[in-house]
Protein backbone atom coordinates (compact mmCIF):
# COMPACT_ATOMS: atom_id res chain seq x y z
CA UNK A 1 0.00 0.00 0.00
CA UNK A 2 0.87 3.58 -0.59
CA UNK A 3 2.96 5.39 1.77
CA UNK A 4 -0.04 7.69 2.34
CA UNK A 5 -2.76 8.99 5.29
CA UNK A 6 -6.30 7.34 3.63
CA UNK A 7 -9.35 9.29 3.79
CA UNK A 8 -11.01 6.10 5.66
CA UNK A 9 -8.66 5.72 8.30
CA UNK A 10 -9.18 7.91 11.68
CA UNK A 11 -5.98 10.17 11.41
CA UNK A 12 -4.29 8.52 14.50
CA UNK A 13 -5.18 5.25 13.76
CA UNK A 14 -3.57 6.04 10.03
CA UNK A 15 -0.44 7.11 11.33
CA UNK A 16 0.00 3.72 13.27
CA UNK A 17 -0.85 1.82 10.23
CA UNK A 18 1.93 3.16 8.19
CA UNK A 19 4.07 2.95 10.60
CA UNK A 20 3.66 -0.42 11.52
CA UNK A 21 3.37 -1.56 7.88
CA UNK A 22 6.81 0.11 7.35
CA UNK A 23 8.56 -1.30 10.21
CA UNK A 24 7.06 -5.10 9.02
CA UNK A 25 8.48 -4.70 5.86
CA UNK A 26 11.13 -3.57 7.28
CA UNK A 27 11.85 -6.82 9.42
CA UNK A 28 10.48 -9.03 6.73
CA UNK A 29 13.25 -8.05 4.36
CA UNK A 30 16.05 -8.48 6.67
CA UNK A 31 15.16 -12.00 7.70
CA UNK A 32 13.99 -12.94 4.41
CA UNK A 33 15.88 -14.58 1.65
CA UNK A 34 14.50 -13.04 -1.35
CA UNK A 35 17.08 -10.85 -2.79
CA UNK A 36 20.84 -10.09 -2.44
CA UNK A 37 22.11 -8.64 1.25
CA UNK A 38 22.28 -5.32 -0.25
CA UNK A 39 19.29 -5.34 -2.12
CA UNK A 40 17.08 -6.30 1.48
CA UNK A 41 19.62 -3.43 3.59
CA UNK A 42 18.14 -1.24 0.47
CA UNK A 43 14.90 -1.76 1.09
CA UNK A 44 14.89 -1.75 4.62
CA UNK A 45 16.79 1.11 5.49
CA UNK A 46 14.20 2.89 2.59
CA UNK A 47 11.30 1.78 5.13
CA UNK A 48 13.18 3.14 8.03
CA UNK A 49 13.38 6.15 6.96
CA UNK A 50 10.27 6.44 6.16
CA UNK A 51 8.93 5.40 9.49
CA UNK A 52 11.73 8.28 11.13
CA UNK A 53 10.39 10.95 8.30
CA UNK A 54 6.64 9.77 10.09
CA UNK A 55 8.45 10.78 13.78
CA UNK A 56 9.26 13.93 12.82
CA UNK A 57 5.88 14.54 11.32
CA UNK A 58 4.41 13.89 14.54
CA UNK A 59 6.73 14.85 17.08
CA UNK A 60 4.46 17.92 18.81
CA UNK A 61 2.27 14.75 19.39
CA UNK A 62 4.31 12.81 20.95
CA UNK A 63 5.08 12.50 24.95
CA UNK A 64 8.18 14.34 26.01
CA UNK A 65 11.52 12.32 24.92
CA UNK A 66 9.78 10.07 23.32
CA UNK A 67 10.55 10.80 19.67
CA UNK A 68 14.21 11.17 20.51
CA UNK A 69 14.25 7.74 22.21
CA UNK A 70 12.82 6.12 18.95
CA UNK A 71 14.60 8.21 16.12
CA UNK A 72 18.08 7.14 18.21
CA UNK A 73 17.01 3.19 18.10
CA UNK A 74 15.79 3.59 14.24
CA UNK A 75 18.68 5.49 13.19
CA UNK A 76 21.50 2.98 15.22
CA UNK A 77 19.19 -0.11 13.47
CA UNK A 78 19.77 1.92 9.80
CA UNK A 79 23.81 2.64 11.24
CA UNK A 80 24.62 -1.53 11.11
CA UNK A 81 23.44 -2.12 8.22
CA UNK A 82 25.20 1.23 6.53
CA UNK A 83 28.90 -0.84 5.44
CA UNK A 84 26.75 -3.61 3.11
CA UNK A 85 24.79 -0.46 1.42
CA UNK A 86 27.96 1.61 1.28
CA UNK A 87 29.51 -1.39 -0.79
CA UNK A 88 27.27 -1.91 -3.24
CA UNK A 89 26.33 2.03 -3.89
CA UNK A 90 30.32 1.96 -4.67
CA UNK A 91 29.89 -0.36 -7.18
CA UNK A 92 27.33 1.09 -8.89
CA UNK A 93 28.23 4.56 -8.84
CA UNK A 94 31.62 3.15 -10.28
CA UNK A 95 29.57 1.45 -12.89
CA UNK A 96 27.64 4.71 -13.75
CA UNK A 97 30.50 6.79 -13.65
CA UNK A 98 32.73 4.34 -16.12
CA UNK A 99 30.47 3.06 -18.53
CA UNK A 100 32.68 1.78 -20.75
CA UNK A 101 35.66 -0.80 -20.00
CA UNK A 102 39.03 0.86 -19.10
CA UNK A 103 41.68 -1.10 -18.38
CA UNK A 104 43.28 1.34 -16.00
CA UNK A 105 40.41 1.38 -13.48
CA UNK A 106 39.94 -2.64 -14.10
CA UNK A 107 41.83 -3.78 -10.46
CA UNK A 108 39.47 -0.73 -8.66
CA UNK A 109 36.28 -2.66 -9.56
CA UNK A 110 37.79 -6.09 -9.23
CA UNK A 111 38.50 -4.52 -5.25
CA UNK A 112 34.98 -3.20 -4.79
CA UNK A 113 33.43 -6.80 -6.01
CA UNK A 114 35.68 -8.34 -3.27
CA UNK A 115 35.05 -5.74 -0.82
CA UNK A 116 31.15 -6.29 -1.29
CA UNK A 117 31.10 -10.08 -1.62
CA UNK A 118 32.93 -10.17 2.13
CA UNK A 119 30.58 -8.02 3.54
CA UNK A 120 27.14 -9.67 1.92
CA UNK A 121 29.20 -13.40 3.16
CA UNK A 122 29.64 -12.21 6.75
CA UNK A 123 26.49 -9.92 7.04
CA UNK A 124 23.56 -12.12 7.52
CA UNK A 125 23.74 -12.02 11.58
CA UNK A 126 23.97 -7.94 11.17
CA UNK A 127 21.23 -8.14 9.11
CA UNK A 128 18.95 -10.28 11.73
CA UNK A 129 20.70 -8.23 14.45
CA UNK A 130 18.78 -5.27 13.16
CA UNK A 131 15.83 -7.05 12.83
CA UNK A 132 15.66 -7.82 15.95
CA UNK A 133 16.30 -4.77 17.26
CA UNK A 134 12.63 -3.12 14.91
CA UNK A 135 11.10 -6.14 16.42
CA UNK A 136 11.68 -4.96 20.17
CA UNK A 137 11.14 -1.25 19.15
CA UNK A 138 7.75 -2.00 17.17
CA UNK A 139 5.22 -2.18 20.12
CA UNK A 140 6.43 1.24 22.14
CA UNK A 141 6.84 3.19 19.15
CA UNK A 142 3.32 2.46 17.92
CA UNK A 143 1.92 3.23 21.25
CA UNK A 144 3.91 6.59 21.49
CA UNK A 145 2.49 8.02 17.81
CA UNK A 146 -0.28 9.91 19.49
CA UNK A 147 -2.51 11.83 17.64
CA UNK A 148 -2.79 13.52 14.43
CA UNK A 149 -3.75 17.05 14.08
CA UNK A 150 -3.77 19.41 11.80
CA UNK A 151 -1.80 21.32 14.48
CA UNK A 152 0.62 18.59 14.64
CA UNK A 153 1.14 18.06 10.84
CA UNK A 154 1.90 22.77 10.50
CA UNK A 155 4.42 22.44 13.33
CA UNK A 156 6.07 18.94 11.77
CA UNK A 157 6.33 20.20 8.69
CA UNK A 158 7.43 23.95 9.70
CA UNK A 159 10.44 21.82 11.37
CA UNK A 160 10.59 19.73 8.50
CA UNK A 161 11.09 22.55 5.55
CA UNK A 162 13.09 24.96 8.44
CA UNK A 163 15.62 21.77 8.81
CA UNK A 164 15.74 21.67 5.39
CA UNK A 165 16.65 25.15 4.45
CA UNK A 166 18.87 25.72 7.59
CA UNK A 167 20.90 22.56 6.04
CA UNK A 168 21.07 24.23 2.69
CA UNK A 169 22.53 27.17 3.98
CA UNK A 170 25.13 25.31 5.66
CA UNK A 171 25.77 23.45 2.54
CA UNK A 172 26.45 26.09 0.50
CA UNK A 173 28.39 28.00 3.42
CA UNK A 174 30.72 25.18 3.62
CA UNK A 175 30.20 22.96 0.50
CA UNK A 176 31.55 19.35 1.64
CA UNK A 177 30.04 15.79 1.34
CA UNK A 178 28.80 15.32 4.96
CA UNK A 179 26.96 19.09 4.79
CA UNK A 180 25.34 18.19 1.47
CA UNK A 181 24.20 14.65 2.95
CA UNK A 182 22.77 16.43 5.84
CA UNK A 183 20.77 18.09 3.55
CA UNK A 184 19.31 15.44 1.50
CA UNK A 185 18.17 13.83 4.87
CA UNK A 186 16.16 16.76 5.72
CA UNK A 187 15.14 16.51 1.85
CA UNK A 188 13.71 13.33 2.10
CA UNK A 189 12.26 13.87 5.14
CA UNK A 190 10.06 16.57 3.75
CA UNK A 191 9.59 13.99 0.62
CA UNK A 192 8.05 11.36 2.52
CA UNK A 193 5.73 13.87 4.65
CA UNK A 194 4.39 15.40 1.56
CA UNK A 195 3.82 11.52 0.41
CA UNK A 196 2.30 11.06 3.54
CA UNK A 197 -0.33 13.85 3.27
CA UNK A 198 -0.88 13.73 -0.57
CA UNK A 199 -4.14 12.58 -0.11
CA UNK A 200 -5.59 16.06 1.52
CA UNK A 201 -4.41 18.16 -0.74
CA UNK A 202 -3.36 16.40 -4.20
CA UNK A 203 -2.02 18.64 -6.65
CA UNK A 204 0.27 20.97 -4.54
CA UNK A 205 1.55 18.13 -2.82
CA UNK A 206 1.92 15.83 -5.57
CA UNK A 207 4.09 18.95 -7.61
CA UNK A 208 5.91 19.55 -3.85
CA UNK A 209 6.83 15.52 -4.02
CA UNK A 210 8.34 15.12 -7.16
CA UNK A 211 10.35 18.96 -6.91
CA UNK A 212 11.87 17.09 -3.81
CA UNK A 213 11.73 13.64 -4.91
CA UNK A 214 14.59 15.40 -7.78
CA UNK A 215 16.58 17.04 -5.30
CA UNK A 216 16.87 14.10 -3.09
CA UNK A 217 18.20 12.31 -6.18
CA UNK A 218 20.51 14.96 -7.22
CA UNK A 219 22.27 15.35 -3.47
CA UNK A 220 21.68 11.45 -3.26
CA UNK A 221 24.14 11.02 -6.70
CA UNK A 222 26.27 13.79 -4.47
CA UNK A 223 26.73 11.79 -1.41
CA UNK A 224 27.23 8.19 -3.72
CA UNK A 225 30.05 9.56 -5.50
CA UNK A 226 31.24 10.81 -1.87
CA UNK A 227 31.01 6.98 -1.00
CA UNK A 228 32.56 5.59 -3.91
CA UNK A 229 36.07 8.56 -3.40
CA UNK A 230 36.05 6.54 -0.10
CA UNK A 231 35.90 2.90 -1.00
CA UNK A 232 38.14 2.62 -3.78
CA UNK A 233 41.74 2.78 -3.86
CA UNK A 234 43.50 5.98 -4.85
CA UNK A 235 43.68 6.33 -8.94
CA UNK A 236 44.26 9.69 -10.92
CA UNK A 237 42.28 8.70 -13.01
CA UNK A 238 39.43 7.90 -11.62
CA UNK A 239 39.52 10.96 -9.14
CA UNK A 240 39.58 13.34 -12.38
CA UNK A 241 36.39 11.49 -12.98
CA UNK A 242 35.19 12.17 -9.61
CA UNK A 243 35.72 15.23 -9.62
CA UNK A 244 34.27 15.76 -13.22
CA UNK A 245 30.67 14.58 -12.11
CA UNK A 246 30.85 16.00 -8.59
CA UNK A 247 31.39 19.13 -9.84
């Protein structure tokens, strides 16, 4: 189902829902077997976020400390599963970024595939680990949501576009590859939320959603070419490439 609010469900009881259905799929993936490691980390880190983007939404809602209790666990479940998404957004930014074959960057793939096949080997206790861990949180963070108001939704996403623009700023002030991934987080946030209300208000938010859904992408490109500097061994050539497409 649709990461959106439906116009059937009582607001609260909506918010619970997608929660819930997020953090299911969530768990689902990372103790299932369809799919490679890093395609399940993909997807469940994806429904994590989404879930956190929710918390945010609804933080005025919530009890004191609560939300900060819960965004902590989410985002230290999404942190152990980071190194097998890391190694396989190397490889394909590498793969993007040389399309054709060249000989000279040959050995830099050959050490990413290596790299990535250790990781997805050794990974699958991480991987249940985290699990695990959305399993134990699921219960107390559904309980915690509170209620949705239209109150609630203007001060989330006042936060939510205010994060988003003070990050901006801060990119631009000081244009490195951890200030610009700050900024797509707050990005997507605001993505999500919008995806998350689209029902009440269609067209604005549907126009909102994909202006944003195209930032995150373009910052998201930013931070994988970041990731890719990182991983692979130190070439000329393939920083002048680097550089090239980050610029």
């Amino acid at each position: 189902m649709a990461f959106r609010l439906s116009r059937r469900d009582p607001p609260g009881e909506g918010a619970r829902r997608l929660a819930d259905d997020e953090l299911a799929a969530a768990i689902a993936r990372l103790r299932g077997k369809d799919g490679s490691p890093d395609q399940r980390v993909h997807a469940a880190r994806k429904s994590i976020k989404r879930v956190r983007a929710l918390l945010r939404l609804l933080r005025e809602g919530m009890r004191k400390g609560r939300f900060s209790a819960h965004n902590i666990a989410l985002g230290d479940a999404a942190r152990g599963l980071s190194a097998a998404r890391d190694a396989a957004v190397a490889i394909a930014t590498f793969d993007q970024l040389v399309a054709e074959p060249d000989t000279l960057l040959a050995a830099i793939r050959l050490d990413l595939v290596t790299h990535s096949s250790a990781i997805g080997a050794a990974d699958e206790a991480t991987l249940h680990a985290a699990a695990d861990a959305l399993e134990t949180l699921r219960p107390q963070l559904l309980a915690d949501l509170g209620e949705l108001s239209w109150d609630v939704i203007q001060a989330g996403l006042a936060a939510s576009y205010a994060g988003g623009r003070t990050a901006m700023r801060a990119a631009f002030a000081e244009p490195h590859d951890e200030a610009f991934h700050q900024w797509r987080k707050r990005a997507k946030d605001l993505w999500y939320q919008a995806q998350v209300l689209e029902g009440s208000c269609a067209p604005q938010l549907r126009a909102l959603s994909e202006m944003l859904a195209e930032l995150g992408d373009r910052l998201g490109e930013d931070h994988d070419l970041a990731v890719l500097a990182t991983a692979a061994a130190a070439s000329p050539a393939l920083a002048e490439r680097l550089t090239e497409r980050h610029a």
